[in-house]
PDB file of N, CA and C in Angstrom:
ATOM      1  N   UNK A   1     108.280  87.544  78.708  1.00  0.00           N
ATOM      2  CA  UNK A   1     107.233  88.043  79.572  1.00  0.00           C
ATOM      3  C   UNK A   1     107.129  87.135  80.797  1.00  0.00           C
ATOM      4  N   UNK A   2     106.889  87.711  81.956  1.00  0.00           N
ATOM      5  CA  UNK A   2     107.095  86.980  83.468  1.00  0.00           C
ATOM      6  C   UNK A   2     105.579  85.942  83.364  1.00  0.00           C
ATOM      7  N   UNK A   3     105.585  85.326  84.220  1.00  0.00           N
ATOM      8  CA  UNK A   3     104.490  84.202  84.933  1.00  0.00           C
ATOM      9  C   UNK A   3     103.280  85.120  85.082  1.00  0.00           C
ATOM     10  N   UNK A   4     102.173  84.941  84.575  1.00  0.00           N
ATOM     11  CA  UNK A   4     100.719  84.584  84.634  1.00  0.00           C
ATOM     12  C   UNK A   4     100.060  83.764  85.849  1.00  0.00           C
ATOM     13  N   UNK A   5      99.804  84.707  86.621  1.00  0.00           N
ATOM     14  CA  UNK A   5      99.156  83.568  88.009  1.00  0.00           C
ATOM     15  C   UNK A   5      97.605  83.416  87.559  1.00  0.00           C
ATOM     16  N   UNK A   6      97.354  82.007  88.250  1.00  0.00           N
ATOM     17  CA  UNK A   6      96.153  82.012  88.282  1.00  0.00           C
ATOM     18  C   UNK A   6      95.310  82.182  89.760  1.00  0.00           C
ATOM     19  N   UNK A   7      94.948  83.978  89.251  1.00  0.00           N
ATOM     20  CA  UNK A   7      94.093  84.527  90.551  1.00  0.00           C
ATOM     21  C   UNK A   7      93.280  84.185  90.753  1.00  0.00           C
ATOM     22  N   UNK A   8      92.188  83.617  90.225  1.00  0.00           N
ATOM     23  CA  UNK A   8      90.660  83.047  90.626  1.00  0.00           C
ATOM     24  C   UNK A   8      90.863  82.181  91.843  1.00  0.00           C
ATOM     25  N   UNK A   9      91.931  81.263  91.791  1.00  0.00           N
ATOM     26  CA  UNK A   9      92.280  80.274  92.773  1.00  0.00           C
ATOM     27  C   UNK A   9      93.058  80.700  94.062  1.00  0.00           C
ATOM     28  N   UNK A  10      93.171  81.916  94.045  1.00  0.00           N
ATOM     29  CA  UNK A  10      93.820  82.548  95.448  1.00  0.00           C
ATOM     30  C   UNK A  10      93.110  83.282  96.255  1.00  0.00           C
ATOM     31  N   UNK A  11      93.112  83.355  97.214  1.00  0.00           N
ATOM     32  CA  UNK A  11      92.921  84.140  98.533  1.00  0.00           C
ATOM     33  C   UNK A  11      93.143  85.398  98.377  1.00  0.00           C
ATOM     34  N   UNK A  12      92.214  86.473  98.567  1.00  0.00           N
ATOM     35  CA  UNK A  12      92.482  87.865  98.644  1.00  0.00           C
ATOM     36  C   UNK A  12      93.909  87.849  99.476  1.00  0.00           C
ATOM     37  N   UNK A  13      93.936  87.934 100.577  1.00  0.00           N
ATOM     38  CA  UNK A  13      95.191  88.341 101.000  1.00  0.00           C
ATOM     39  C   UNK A  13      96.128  87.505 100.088  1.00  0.00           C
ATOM     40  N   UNK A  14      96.251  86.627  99.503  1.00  0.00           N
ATOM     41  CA  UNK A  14      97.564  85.755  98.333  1.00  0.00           C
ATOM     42  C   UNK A  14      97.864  86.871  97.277  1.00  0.00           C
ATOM     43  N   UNK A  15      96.717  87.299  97.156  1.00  0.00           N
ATOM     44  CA  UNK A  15      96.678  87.844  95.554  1.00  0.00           C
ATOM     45  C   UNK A  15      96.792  89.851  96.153  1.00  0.00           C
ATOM     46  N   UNK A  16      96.376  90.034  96.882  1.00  0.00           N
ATOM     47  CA  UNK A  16      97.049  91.269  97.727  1.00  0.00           C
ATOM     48  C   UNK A  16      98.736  91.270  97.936  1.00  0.00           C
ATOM     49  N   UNK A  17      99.233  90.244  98.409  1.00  0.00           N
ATOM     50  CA  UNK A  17     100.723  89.764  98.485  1.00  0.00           C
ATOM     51  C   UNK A  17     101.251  90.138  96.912  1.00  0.00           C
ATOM     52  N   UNK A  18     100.498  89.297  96.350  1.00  0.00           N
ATOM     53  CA  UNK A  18     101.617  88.918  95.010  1.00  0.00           C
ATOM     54  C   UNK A  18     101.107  90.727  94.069  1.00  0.00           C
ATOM     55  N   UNK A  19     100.439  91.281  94.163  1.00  0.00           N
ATOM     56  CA  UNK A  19      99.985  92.752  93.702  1.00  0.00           C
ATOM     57  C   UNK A  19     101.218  93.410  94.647  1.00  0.00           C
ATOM     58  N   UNK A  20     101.668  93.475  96.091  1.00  0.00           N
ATOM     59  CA  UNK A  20     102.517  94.017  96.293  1.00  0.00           C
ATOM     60  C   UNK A  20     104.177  93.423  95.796  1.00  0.00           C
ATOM     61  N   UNK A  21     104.007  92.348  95.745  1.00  0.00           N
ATOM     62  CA  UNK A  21     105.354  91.968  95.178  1.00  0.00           C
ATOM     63  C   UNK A  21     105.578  92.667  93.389  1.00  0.00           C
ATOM     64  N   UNK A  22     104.363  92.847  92.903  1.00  0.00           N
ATOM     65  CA  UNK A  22     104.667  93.248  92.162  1.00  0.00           C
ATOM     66  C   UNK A  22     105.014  94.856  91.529  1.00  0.00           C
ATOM     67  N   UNK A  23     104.636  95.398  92.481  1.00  0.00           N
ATOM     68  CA  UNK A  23     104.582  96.752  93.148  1.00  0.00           C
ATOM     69  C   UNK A  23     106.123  97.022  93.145  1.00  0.00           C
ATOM     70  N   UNK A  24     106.583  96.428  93.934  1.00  0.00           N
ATOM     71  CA  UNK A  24     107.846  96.445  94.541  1.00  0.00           C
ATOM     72  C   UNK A  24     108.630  95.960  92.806  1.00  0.00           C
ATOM     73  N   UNK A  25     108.845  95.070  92.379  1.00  0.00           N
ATOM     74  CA  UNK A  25     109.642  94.757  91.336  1.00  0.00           C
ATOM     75  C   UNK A  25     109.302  96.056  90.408  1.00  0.00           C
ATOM     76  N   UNK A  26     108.224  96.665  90.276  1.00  0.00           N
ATOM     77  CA  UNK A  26     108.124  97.972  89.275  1.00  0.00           C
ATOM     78  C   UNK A  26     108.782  99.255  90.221  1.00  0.00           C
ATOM     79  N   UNK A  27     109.078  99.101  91.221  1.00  0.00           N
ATOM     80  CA  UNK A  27     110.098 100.384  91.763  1.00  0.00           C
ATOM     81  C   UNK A  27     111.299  99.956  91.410  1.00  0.00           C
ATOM     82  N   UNK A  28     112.055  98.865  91.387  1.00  0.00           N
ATOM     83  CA  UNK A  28     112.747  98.488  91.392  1.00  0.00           C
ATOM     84  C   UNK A  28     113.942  98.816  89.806  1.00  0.00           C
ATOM     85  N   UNK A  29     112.589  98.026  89.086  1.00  0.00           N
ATOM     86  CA  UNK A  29     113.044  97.957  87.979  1.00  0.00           C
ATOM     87  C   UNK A  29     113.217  99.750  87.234  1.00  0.00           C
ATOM     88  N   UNK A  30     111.993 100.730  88.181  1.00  0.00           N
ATOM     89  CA  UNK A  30     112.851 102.066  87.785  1.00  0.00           C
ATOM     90  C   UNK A  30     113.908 102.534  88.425  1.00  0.00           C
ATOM     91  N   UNK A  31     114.370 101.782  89.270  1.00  0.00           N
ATOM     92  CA  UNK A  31     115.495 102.287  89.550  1.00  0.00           C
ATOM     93  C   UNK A  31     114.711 103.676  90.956  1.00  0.00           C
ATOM     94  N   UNK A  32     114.472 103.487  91.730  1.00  0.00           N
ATOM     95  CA  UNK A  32     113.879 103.726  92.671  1.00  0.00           C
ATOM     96  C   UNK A  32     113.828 103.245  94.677  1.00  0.00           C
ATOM     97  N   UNK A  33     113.958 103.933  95.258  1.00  0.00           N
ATOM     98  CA  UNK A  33     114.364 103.845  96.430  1.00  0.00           C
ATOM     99  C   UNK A  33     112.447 103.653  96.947  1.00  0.00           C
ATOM    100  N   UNK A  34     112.597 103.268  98.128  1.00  0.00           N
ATOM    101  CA  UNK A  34     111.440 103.510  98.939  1.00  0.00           C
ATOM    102  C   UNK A  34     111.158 104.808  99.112  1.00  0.00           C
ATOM    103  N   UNK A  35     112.219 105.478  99.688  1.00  0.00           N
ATOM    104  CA  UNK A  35     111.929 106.866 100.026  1.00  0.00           C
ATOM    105  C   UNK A  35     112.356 107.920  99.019  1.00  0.00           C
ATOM    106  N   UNK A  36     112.386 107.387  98.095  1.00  0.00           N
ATOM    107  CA  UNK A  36     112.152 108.515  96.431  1.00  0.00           C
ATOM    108  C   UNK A  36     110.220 108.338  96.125  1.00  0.00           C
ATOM    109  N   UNK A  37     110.136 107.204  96.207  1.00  0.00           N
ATOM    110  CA  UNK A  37     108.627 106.799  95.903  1.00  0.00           C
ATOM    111  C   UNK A  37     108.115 107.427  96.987  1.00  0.00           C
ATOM    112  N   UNK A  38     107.986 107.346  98.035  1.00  0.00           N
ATOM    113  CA  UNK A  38     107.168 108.266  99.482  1.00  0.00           C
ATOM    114  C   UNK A  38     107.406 109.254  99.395  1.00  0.00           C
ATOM    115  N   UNK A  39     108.468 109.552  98.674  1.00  0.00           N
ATOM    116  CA  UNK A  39     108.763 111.703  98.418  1.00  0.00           C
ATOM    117  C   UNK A  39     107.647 111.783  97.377  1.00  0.00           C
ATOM    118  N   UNK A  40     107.966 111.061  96.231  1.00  0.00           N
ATOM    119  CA  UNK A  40     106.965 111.531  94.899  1.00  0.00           C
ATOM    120  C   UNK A  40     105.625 111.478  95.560  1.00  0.00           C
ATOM    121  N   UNK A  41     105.135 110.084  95.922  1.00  0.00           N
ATOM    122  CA  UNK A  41     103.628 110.360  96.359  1.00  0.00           C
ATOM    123  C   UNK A  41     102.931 111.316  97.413  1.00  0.00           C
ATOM    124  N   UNK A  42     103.734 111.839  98.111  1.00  0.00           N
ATOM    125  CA  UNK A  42     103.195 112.275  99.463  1.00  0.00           C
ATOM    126  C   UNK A  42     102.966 111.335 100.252  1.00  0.00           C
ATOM    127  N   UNK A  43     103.849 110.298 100.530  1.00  0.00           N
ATOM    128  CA  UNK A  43     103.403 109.551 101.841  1.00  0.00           C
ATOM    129  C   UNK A  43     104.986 109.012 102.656  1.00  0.00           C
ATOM    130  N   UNK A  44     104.648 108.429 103.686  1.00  0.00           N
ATOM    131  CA  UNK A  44     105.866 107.875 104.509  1.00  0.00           C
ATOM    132  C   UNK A  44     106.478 106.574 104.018  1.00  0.00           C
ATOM    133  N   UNK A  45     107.685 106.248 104.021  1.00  0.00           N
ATOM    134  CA  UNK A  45     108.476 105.090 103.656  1.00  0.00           C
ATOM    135  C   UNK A  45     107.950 103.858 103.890  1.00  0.00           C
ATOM    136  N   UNK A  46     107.069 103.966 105.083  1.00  0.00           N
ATOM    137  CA  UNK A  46     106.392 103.148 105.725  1.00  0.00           C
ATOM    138  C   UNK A  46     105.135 102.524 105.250  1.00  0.00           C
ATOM    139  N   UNK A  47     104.645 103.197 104.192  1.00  0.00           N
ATOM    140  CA  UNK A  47     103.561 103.056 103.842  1.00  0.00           C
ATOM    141  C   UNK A  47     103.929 102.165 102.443  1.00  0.00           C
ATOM    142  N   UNK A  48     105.428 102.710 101.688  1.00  0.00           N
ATOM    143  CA  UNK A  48     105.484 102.181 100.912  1.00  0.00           C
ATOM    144  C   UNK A  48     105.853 100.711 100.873  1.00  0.00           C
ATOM    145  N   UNK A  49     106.445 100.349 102.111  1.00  0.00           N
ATOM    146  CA  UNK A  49     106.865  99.357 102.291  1.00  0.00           C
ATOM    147  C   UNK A  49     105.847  98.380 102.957  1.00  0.00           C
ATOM    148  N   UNK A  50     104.553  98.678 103.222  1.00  0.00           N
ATOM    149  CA  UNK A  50     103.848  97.905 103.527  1.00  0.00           C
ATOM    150  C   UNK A  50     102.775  97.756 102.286  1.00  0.00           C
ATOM    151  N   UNK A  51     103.321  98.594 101.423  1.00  0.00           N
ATOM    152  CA  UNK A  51     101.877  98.264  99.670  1.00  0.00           C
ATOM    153  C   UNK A  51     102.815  97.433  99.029  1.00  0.00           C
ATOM    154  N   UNK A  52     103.915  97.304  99.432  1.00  0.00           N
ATOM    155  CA  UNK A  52     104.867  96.129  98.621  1.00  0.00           C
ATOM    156  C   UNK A  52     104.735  94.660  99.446  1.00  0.00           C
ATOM    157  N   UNK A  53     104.177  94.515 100.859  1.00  0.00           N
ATOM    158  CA  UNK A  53     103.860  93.750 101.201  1.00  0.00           C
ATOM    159  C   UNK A  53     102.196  93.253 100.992  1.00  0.00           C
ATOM    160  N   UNK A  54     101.428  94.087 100.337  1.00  0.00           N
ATOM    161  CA  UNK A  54     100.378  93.314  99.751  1.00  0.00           C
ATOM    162  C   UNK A  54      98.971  94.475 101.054  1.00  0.00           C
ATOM    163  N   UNK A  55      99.426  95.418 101.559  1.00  0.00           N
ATOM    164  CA  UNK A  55      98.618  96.063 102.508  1.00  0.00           C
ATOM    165  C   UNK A  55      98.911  97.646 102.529  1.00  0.00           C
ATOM    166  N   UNK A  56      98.018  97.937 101.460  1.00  0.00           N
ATOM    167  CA  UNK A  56      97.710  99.336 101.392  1.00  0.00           C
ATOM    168  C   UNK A  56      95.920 100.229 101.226  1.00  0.00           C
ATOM    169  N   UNK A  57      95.746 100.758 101.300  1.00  0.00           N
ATOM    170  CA  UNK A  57      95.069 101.424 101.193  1.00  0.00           C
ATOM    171  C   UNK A  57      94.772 101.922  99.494  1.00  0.00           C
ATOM    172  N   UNK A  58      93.304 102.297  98.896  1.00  0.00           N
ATOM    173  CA  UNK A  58      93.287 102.305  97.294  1.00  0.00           C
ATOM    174  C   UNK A  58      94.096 103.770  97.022  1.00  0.00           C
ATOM    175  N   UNK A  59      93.797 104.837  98.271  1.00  0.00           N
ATOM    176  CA  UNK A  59      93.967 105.773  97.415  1.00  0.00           C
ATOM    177  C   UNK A  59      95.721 105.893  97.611  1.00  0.00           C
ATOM    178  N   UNK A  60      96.276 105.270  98.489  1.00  0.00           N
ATOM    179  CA  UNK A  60      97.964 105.582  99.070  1.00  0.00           C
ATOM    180  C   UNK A  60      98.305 105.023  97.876  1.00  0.00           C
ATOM    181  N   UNK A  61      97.925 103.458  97.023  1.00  0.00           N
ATOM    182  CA  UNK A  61      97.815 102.371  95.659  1.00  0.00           C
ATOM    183  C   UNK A  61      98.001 103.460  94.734  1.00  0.00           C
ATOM    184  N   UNK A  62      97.194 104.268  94.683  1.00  0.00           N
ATOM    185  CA  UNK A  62      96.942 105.638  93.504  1.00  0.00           C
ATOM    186  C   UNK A  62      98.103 106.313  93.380  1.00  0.00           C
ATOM    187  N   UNK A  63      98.293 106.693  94.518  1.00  0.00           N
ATOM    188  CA  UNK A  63      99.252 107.362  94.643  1.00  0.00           C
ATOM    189  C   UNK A  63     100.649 107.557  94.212  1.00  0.00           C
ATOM    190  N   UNK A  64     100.873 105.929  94.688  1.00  0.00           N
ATOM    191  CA  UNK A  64     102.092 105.160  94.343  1.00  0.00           C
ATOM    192  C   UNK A  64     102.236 105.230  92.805  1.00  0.00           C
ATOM    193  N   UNK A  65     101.381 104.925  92.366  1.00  0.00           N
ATOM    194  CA  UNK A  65     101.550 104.213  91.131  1.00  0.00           C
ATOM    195  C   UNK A  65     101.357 105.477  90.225  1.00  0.00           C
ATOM    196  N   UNK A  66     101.123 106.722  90.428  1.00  0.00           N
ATOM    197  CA  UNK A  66     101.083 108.233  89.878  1.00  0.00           C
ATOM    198  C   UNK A  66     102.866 108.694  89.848  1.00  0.00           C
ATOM    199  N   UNK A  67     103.035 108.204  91.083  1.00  0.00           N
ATOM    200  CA  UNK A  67     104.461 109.147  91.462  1.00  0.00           C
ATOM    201  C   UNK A  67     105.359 108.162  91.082  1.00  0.00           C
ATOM    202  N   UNK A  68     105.207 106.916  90.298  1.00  0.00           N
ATOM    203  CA  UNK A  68     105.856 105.740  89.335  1.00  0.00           C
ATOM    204  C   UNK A  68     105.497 106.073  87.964  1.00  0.00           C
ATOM    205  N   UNK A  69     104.565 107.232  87.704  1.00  0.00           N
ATOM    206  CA  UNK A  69     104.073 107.203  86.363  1.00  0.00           C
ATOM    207  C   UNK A  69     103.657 106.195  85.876  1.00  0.00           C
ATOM    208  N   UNK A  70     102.924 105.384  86.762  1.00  0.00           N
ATOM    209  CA  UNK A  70     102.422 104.062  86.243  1.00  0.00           C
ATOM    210  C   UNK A  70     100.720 104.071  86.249  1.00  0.00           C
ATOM    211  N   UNK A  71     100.213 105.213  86.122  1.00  0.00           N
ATOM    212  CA  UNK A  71      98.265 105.429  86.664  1.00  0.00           C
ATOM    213  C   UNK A  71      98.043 104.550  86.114  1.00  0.00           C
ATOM    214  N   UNK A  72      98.407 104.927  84.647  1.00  0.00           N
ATOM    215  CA  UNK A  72      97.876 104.135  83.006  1.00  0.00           C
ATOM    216  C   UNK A  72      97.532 102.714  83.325  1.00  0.00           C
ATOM    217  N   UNK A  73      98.156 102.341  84.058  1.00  0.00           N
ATOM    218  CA  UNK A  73      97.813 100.628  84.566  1.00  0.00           C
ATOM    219  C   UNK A  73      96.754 100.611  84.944  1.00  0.00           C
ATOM    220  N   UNK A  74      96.095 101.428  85.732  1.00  0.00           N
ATOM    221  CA  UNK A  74      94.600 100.970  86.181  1.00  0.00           C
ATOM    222  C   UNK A  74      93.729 100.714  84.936  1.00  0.00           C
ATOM    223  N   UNK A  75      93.975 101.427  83.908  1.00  0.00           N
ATOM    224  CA  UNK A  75      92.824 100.871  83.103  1.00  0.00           C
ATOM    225  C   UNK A  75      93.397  99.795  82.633  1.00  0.00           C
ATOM    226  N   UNK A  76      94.379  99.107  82.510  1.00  0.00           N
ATOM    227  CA  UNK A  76      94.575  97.762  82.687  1.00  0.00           C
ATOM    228  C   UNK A  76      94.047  96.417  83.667  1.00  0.00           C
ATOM    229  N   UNK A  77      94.298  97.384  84.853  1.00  0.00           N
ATOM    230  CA  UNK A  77      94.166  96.755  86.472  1.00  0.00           C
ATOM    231  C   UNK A  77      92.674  96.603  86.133  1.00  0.00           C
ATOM    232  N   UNK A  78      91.508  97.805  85.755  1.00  0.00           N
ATOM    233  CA  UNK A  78      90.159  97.605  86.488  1.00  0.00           C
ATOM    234  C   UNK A  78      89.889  98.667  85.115  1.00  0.00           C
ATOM    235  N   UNK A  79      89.361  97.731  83.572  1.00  0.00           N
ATOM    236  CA  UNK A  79      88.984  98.755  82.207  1.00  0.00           C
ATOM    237  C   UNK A  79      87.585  99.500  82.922  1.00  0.00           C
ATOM    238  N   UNK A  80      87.354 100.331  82.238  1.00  0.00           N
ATOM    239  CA  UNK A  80      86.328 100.830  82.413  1.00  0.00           C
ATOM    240  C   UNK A  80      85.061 100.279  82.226  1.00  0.00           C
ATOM    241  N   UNK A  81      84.035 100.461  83.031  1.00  0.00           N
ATOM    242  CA  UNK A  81      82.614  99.050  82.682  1.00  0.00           C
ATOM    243  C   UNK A  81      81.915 100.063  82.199  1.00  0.00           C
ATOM    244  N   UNK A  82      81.376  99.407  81.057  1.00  0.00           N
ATOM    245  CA  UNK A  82      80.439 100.161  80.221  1.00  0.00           C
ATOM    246  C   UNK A  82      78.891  99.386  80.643  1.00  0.00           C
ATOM    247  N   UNK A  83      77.640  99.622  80.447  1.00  0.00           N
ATOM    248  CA  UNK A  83      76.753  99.438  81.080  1.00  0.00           C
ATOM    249  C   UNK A  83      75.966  98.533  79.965  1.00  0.00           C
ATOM    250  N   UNK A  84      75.778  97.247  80.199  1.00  0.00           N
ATOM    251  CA  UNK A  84      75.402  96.845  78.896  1.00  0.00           C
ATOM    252  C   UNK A  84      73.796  97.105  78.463  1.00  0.00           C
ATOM    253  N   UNK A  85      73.538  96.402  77.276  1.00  0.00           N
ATOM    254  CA  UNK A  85      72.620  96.949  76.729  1.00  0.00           C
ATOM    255  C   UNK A  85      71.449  96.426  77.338  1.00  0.00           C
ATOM    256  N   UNK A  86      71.492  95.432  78.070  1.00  0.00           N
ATOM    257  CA  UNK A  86      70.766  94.520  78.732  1.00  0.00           C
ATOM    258  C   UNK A  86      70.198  95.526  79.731  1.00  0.00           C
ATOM    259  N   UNK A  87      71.190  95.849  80.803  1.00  0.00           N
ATOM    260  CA  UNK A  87      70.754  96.623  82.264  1.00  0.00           C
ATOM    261  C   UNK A  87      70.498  97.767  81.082  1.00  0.00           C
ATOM    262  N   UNK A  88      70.728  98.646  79.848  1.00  0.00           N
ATOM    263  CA  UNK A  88      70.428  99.819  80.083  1.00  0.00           C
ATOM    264  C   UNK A  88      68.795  99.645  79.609  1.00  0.00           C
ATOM    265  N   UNK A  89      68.251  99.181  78.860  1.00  0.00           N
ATOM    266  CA  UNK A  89      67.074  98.314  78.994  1.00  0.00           C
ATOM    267  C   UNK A  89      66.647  98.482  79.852  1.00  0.00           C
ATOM    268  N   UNK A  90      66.632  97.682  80.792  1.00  0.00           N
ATOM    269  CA  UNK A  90      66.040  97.686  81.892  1.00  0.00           C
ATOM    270  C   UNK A  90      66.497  98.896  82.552  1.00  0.00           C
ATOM    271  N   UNK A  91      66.849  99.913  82.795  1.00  0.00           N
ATOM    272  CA  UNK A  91      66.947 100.881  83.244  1.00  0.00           C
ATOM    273  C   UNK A  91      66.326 102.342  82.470  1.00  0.00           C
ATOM    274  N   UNK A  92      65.497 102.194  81.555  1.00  0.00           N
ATOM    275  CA  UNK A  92      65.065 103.105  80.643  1.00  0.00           C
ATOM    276  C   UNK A  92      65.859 104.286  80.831  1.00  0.00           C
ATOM    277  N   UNK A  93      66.945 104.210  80.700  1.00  0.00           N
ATOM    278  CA  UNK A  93      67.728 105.956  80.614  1.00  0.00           C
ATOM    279  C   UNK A  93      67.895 106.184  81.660  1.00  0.00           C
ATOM    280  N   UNK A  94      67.532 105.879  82.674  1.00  0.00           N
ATOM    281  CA  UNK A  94      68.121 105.758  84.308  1.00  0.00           C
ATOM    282  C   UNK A  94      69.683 105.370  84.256  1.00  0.00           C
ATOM    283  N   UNK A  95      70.525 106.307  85.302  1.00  0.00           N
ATOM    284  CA  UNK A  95      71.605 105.077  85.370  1.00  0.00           C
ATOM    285  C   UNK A  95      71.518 104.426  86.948  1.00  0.00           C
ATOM    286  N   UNK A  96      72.214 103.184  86.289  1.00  0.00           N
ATOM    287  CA  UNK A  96      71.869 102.383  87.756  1.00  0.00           C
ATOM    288  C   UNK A  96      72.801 102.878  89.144  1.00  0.00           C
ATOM    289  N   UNK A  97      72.022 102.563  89.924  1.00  0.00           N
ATOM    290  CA  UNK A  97      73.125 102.746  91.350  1.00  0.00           C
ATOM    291  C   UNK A  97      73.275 101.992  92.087  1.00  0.00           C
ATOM    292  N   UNK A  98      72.723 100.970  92.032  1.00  0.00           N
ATOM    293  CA  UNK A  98      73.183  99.584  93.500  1.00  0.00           C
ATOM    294  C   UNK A  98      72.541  98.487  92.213  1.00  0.00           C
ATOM    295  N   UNK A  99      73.634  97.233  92.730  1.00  0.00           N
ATOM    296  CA  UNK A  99      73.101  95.559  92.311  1.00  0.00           C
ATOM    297  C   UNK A  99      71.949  95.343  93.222  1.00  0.00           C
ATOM    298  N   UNK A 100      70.911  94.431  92.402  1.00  0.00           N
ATOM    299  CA  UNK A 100      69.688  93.799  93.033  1.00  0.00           C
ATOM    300  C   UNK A 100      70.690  92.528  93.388  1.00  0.00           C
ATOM    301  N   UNK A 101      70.017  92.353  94.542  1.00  0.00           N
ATOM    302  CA  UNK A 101      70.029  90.932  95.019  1.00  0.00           C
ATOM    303  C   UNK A 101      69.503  89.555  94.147  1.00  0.00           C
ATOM    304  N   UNK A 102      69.545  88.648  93.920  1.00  0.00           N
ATOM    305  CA  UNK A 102      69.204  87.633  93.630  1.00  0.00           C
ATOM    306  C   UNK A 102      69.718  86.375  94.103  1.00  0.00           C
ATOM    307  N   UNK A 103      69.148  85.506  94.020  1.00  0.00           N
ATOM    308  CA  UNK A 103      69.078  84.116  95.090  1.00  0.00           C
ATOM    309  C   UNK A 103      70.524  83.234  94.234  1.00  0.00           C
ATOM    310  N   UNK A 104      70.115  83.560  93.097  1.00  0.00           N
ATOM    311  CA  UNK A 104      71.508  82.820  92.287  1.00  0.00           C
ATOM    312  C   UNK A 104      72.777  83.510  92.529  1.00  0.00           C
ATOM    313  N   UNK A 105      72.884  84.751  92.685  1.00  0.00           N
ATOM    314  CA  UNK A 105      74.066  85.605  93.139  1.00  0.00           C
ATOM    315  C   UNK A 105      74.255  85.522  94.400  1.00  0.00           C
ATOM    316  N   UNK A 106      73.771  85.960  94.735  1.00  0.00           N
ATOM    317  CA  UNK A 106      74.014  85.331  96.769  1.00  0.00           C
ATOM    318  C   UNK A 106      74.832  83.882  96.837  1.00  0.00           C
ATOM    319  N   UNK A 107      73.621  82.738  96.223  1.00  0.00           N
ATOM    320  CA  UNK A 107      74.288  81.489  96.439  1.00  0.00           C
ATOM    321  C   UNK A 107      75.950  81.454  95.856  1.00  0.00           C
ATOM    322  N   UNK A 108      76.431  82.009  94.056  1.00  0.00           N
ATOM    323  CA  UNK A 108      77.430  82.163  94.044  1.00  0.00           C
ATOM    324  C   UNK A 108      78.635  82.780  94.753  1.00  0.00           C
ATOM    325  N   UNK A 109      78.321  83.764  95.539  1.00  0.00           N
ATOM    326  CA  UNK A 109      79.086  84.153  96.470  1.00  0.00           C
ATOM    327  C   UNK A 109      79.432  83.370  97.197  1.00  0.00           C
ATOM    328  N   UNK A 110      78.855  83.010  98.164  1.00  0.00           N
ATOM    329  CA  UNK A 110      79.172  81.878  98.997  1.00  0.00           C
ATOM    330  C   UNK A 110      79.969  80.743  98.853  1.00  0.00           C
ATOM    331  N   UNK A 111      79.313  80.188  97.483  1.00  0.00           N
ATOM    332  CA  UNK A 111      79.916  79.024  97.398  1.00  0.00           C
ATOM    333  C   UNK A 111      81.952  79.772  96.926  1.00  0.00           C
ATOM    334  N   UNK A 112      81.829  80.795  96.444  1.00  0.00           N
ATOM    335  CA  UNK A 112      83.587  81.630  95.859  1.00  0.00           C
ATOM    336  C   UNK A 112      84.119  81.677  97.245  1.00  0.00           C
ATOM    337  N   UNK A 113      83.448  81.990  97.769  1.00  0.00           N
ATOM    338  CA  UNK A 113      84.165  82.136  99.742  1.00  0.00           C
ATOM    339  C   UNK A 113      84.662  80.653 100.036  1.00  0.00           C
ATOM    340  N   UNK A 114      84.101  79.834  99.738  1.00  0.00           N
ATOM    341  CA  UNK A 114      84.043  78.808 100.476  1.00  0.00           C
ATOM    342  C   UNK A 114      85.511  77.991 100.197  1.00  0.00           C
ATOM    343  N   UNK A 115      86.525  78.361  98.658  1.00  0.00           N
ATOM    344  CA  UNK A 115      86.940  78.611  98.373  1.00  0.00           C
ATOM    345  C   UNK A 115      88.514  79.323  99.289  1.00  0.00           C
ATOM    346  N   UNK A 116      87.963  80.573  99.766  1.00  0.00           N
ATOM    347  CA  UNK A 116      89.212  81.486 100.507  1.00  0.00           C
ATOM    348  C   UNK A 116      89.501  80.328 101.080  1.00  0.00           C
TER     349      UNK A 116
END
């Protein structure tokens, strides 16, 4: 099994890069052209070759990775969030629609930026 990065410690655009490098090694490894992948998805060669450089768009991402038969990865990429029992609590049978602000979350942000 390949290398395990550690993403917490990278830069969106680092970790955008290394998501397209890895992009690219899964066309590869099917045995796949740029412009077999831009036929399957509906998009231009151009596009594919810039989501292998780490700069695409989510839904062109979708796309790609449909016309690779690879969707199934997203629930890998991003599982599904279930709502815990905590917020549903506090939400009496409501479902929620926006994060509250708080002074401790704010400050953590910042200090994760500070970071990039």
């Amino acid at each position: 099994m390949g290398n395990i990065m550690e993403l917490r410690n990278m830069s969106p655009v680092a970790i955008a890069e290394e998501l397209g490098n890895r992009l690219k090694q899964a066309r590869l490894n099917a045995d796949l052209t740029q412009a077999e992948v831009a036929s399957r998805a509906g998009l231009n060669r151009r596009t594919i070759l810039n989501a292998e450089k780490g700069k695409v768009q989510l839904e062109n991402l979708v796309a790609i990775l449909v016309s690779m038969d690879m969707a199934d990865q997203l629930n890998v990429f991003l599982p599904v969030q279930e709502i815990s029992p905590i917020q549903l609590a506090k939400l009496n049978g409501q479902k929620r629609q926006r994060a509250s602000r708080s002074k401790n979350r704010n400050t953590r942000i910042k200090e994760d930026k500070s970071s990039w």
